[in-house]
PDB file of N, CA and C in Angstrom:
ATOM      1  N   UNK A   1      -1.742 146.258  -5.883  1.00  0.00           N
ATOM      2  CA  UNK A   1      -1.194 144.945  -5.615  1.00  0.00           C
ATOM      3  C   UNK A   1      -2.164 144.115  -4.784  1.00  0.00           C
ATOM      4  N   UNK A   2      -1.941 142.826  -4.989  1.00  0.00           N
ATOM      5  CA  UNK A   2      -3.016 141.622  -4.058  1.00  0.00           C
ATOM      6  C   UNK A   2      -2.195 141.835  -2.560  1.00  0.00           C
ATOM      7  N   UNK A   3      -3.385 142.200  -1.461  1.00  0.00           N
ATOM      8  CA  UNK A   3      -3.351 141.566  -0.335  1.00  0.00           C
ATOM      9  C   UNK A   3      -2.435 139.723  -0.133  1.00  0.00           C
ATOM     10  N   UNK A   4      -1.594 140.148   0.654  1.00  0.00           N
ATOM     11  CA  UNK A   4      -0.920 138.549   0.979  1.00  0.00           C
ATOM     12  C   UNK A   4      -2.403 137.985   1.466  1.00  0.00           C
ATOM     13  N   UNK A   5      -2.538 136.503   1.393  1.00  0.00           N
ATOM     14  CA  UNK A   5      -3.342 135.487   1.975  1.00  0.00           C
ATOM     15  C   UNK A   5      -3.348 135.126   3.035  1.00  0.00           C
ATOM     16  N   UNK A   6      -4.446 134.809   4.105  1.00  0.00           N
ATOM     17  CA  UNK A   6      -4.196 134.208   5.541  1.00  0.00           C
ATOM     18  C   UNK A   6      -3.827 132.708   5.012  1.00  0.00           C
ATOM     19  N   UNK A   7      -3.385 132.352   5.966  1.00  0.00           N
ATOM     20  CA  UNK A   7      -2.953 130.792   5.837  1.00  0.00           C
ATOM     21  C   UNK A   7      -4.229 129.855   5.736  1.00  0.00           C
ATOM     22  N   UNK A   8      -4.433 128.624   4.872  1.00  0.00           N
ATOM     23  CA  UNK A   8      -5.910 128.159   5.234  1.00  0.00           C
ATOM     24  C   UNK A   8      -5.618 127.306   6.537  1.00  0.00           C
ATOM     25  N   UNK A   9      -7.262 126.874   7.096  1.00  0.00           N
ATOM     26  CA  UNK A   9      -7.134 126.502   8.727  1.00  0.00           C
ATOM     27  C   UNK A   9      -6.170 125.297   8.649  1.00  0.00           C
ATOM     28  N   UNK A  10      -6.011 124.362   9.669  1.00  0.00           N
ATOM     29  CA  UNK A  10      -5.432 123.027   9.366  1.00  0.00           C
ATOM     30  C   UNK A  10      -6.318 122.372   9.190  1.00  0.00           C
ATOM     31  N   UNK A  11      -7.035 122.363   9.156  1.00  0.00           N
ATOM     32  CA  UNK A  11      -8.539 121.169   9.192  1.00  0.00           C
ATOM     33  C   UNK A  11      -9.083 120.963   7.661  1.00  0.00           C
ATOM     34  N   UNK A  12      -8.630 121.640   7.050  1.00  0.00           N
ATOM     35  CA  UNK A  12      -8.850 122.024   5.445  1.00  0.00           C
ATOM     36  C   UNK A  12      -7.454 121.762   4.769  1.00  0.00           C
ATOM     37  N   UNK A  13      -7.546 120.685   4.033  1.00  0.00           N
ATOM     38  CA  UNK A  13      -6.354 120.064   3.629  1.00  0.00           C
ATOM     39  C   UNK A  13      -7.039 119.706   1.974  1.00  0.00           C
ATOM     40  N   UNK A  14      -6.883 120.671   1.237  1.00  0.00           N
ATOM     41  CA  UNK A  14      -6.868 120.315  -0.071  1.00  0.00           C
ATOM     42  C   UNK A  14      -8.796 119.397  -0.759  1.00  0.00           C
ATOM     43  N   UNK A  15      -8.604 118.442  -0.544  1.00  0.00           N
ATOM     44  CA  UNK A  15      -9.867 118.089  -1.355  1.00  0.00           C
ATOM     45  C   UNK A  15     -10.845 117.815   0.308  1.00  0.00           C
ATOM     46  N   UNK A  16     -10.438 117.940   1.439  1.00  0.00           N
ATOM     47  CA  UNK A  16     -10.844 117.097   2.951  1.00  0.00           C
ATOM     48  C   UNK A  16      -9.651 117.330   3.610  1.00  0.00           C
ATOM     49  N   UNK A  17     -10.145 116.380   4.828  1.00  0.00           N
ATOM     50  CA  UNK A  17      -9.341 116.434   6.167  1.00  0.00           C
ATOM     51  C   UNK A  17      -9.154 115.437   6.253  1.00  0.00           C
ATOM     52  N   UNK A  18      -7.814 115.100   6.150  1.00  0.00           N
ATOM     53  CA  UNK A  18      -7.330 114.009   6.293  1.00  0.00           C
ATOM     54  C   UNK A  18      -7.247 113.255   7.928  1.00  0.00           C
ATOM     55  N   UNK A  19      -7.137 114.249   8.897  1.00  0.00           N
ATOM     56  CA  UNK A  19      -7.450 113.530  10.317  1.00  0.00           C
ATOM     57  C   UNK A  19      -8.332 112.918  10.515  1.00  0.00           C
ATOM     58  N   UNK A  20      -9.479 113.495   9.842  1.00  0.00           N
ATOM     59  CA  UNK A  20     -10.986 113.301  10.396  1.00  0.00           C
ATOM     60  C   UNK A  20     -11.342 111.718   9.438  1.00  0.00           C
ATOM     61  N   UNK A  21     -10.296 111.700   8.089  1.00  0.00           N
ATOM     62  CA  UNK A  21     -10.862 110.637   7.689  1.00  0.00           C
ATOM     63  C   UNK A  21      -9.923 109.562   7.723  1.00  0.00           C
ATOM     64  N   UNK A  22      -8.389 109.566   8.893  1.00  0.00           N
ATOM     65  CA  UNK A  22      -8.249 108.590   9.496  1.00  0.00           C
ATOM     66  C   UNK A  22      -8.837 108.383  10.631  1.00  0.00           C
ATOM     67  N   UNK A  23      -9.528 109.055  11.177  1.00  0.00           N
ATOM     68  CA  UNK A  23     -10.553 108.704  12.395  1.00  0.00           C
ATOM     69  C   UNK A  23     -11.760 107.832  12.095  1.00  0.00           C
ATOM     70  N   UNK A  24     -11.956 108.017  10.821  1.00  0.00           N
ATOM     71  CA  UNK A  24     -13.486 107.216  10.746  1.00  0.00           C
ATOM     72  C   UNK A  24     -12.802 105.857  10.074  1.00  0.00           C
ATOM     73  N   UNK A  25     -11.724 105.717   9.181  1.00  0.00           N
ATOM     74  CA  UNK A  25     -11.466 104.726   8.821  1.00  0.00           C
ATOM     75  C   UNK A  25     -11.120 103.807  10.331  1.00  0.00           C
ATOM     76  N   UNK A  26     -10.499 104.345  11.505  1.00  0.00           N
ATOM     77  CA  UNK A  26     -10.375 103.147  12.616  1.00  0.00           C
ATOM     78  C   UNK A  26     -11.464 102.825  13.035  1.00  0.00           C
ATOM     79  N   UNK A  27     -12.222 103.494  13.353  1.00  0.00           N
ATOM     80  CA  UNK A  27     -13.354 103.460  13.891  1.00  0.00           C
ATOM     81  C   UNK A  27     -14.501 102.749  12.952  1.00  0.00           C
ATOM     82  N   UNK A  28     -14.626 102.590  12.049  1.00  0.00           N
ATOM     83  CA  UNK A  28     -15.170 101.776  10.923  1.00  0.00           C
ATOM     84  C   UNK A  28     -14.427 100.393  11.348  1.00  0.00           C
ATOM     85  N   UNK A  29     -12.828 100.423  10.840  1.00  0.00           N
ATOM     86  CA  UNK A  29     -12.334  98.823  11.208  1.00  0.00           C
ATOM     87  C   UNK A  29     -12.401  98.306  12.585  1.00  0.00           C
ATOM     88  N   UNK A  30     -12.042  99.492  13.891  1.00  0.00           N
ATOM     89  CA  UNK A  30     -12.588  98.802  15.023  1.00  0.00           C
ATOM     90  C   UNK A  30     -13.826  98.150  14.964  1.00  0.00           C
ATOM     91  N   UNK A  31     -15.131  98.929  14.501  1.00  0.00           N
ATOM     92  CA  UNK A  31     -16.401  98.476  14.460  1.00  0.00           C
ATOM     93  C   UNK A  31     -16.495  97.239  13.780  1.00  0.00           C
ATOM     94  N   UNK A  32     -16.052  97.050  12.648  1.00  0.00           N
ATOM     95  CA  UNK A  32     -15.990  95.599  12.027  1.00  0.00           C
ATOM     96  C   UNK A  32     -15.516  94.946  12.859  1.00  0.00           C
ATOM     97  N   UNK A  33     -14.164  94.620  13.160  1.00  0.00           N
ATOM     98  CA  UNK A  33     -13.765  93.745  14.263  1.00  0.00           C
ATOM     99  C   UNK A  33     -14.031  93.651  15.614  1.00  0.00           C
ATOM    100  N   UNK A  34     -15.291  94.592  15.815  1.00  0.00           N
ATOM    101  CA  UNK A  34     -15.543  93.874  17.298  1.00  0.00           C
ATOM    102  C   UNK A  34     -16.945  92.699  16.941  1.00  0.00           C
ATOM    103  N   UNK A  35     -17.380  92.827  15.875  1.00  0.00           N
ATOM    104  CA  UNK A  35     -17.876  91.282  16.189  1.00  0.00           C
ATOM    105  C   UNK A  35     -19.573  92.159  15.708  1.00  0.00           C
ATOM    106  N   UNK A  36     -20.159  93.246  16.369  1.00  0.00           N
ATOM    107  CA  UNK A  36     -21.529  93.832  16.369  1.00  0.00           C
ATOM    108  C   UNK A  36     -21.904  93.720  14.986  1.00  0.00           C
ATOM    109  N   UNK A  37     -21.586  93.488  13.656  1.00  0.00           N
ATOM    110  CA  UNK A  37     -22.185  94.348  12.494  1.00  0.00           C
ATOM    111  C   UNK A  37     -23.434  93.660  11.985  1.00  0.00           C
ATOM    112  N   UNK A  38     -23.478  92.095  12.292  1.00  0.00           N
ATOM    113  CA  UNK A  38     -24.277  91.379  12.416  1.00  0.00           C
ATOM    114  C   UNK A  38     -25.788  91.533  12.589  1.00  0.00           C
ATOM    115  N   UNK A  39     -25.544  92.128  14.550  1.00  0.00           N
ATOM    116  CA  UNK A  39     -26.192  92.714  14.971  1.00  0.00           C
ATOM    117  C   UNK A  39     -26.799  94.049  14.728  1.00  0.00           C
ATOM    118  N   UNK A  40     -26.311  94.822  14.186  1.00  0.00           N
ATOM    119  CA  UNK A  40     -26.424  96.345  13.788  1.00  0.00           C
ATOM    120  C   UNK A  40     -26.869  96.100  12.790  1.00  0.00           C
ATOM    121  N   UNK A  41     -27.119  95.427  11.544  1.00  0.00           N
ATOM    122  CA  UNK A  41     -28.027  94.656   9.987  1.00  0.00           C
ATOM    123  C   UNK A  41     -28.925  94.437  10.995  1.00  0.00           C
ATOM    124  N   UNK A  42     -29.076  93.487  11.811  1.00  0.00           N
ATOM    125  CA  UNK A  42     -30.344  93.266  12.423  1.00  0.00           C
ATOM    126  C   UNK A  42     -31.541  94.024  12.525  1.00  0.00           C
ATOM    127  N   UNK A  43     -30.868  95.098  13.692  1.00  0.00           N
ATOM    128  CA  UNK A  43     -31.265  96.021  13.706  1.00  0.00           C
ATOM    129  C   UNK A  43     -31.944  97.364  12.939  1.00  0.00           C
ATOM    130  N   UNK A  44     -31.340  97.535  12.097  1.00  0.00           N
ATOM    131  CA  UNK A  44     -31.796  98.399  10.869  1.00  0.00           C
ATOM    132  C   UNK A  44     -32.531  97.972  10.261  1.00  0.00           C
ATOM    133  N   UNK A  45     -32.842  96.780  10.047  1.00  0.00           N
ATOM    134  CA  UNK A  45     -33.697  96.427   9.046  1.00  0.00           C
ATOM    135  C   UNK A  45     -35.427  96.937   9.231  1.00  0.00           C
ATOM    136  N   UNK A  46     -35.793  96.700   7.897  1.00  0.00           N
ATOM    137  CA  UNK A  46     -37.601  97.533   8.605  1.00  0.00           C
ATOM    138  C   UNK A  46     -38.492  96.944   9.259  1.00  0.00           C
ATOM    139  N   UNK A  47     -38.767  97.473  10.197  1.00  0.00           N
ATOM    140  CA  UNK A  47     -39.649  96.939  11.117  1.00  0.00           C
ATOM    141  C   UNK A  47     -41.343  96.848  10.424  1.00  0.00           C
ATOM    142  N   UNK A  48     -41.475  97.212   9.526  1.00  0.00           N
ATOM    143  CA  UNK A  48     -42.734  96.764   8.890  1.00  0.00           C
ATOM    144  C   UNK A  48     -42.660  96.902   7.696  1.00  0.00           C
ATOM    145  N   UNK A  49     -44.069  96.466   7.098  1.00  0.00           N
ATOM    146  CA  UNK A  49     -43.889  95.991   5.827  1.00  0.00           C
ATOM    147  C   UNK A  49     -43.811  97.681   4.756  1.00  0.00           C
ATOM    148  N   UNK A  50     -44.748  98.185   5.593  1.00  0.00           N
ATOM    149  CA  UNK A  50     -44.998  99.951   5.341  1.00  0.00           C
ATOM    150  C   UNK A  50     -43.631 101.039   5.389  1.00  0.00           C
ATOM    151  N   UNK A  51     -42.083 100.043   6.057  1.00  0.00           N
ATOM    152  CA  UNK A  51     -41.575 101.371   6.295  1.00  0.00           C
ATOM    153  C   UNK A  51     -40.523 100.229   5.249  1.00  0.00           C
ATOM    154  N   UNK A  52     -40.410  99.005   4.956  1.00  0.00           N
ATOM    155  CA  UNK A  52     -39.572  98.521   3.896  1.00  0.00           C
ATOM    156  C   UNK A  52     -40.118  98.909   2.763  1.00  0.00           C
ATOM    157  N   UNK A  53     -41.443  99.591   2.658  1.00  0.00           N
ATOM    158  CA  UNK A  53     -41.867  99.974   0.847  1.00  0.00           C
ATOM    159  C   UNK A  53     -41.002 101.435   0.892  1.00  0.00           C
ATOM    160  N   UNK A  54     -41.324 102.363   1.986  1.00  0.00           N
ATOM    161  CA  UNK A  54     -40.734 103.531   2.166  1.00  0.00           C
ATOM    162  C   UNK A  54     -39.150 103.609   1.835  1.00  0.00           C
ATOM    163  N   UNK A  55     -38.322 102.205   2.309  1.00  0.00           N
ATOM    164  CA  UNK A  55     -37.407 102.184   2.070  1.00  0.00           C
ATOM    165  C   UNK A  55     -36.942 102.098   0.883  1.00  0.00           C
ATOM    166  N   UNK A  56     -37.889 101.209  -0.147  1.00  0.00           N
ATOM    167  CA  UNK A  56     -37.700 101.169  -1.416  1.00  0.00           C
ATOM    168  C   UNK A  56     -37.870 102.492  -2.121  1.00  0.00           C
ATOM    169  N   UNK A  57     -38.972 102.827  -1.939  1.00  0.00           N
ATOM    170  CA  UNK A  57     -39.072 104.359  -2.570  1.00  0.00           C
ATOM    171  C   UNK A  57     -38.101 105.772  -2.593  1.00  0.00           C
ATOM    172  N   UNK A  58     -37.528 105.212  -1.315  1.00  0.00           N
ATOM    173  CA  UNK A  58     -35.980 106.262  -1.476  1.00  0.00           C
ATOM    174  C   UNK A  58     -35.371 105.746  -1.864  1.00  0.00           C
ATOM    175  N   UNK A  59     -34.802 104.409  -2.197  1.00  0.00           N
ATOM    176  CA  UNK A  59     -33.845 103.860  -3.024  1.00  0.00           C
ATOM    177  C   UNK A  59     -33.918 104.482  -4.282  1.00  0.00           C
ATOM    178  N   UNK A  60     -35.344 104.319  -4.861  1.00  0.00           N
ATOM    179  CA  UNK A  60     -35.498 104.420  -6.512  1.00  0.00           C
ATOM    180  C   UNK A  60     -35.093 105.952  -6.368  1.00  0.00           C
ATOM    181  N   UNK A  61     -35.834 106.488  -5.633  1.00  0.00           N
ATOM    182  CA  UNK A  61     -35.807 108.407  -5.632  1.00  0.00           C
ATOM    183  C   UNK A  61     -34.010 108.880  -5.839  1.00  0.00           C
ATOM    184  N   UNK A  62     -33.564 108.123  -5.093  1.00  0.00           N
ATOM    185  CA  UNK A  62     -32.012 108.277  -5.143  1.00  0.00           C
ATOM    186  C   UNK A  62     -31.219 107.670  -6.708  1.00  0.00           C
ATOM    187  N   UNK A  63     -31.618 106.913  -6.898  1.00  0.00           N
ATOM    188  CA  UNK A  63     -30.897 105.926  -8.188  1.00  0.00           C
ATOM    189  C   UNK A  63     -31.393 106.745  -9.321  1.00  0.00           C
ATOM    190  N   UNK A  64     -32.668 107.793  -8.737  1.00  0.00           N
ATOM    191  CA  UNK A  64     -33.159 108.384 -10.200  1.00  0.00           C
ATOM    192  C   UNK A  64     -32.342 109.435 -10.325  1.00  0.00           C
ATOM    193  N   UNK A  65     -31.576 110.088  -9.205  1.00  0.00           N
ATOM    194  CA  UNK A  65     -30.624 111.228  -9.401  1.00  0.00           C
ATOM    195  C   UNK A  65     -29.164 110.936  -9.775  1.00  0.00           C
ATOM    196  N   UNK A  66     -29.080 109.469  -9.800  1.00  0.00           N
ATOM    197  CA  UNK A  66     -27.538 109.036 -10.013  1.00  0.00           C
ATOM    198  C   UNK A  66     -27.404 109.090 -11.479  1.00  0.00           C
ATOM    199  N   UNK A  67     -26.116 108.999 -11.648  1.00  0.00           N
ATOM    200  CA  UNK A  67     -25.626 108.909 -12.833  1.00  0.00           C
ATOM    201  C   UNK A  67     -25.194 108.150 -13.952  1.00  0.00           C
ATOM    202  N   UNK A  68     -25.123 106.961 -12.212  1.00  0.00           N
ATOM    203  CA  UNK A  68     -25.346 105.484 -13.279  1.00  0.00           C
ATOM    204  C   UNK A  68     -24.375 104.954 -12.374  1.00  0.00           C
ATOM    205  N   UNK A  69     -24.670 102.972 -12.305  1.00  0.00           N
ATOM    206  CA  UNK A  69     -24.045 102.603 -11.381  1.00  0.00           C
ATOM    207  C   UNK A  69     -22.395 102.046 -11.828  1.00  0.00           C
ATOM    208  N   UNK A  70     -21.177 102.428 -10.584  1.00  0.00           N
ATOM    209  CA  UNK A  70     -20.250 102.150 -10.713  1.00  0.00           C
ATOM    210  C   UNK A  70     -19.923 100.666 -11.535  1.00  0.00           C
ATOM    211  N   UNK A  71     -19.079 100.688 -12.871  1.00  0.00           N
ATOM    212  CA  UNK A  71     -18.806  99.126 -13.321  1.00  0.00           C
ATOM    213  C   UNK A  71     -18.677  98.340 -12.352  1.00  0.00           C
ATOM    214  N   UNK A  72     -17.138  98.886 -11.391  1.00  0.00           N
ATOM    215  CA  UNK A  72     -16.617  97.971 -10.882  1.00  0.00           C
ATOM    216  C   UNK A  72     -17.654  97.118  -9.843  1.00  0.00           C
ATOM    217  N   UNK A  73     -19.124  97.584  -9.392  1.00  0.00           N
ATOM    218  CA  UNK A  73     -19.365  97.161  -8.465  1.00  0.00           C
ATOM    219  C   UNK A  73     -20.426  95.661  -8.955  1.00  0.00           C
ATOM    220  N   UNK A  74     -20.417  95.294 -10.271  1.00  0.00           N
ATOM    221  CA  UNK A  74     -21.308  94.739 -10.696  1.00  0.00           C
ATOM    222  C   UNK A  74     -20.478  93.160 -10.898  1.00  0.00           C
ATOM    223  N   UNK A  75     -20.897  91.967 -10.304  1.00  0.00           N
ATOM    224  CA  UNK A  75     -20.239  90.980 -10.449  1.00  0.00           C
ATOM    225  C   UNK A  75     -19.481  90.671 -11.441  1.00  0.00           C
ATOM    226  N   UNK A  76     -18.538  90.550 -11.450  1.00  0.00           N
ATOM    227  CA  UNK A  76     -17.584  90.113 -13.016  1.00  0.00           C
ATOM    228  C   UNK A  76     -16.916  91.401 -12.679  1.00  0.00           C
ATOM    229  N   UNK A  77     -17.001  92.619 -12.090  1.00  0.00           N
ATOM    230  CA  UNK A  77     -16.414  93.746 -12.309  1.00  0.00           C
ATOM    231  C   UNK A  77     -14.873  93.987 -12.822  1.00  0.00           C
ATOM    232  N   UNK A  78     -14.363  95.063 -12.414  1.00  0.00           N
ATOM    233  CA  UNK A  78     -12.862  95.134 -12.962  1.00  0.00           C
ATOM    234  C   UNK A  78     -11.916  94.443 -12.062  1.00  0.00           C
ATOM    235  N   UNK A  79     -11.287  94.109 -12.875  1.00  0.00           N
ATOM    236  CA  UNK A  79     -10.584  93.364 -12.346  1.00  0.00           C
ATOM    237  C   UNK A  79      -9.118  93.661 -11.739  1.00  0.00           C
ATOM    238  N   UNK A  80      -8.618  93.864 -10.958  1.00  0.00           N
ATOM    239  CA  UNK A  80      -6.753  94.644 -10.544  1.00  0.00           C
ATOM    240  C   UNK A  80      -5.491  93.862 -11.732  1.00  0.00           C
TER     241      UNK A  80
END
């Protein structure tokens, strides 16, 4: 006969964790609404011309492993 099962942890809820990803969703909308995101684009952006080519080059490196880009995200997309 099968051994009964331990219980799985709580933190493991099926596809994720659902705590952890109402934590980032406030914390995402706090962050929007305090006003910084502006500032934080600022910031990120490349500080030279050498590390915005770099930046491009992982873009493409990445887009070459995708699968293809989401419809909905393309102007005109789907519509609700």
């Amino acid at each position: 006969m099968n051994e009964p099962q331990e219980p799985k942890s709580p933190d493991i809820q099926g596809e994720g964790n659902y705590e952890a990803t109402r934590r980032y969703d406030k914390a995402t909308t706090d962050f929007v609404k305090s006003g910084k995101v502006d500032e934080a684009a600022r910031n990120a952006r490349p500080q030279s011309e050498a590390e915005a080519e770099e930046m491009r080059k992982a873009e493409q490196e990445g887009k070459s492993h995708a699968k293809g880009e989401d419809p909905a995200l393309r102007k005109g997309g789907a519509s609700k």
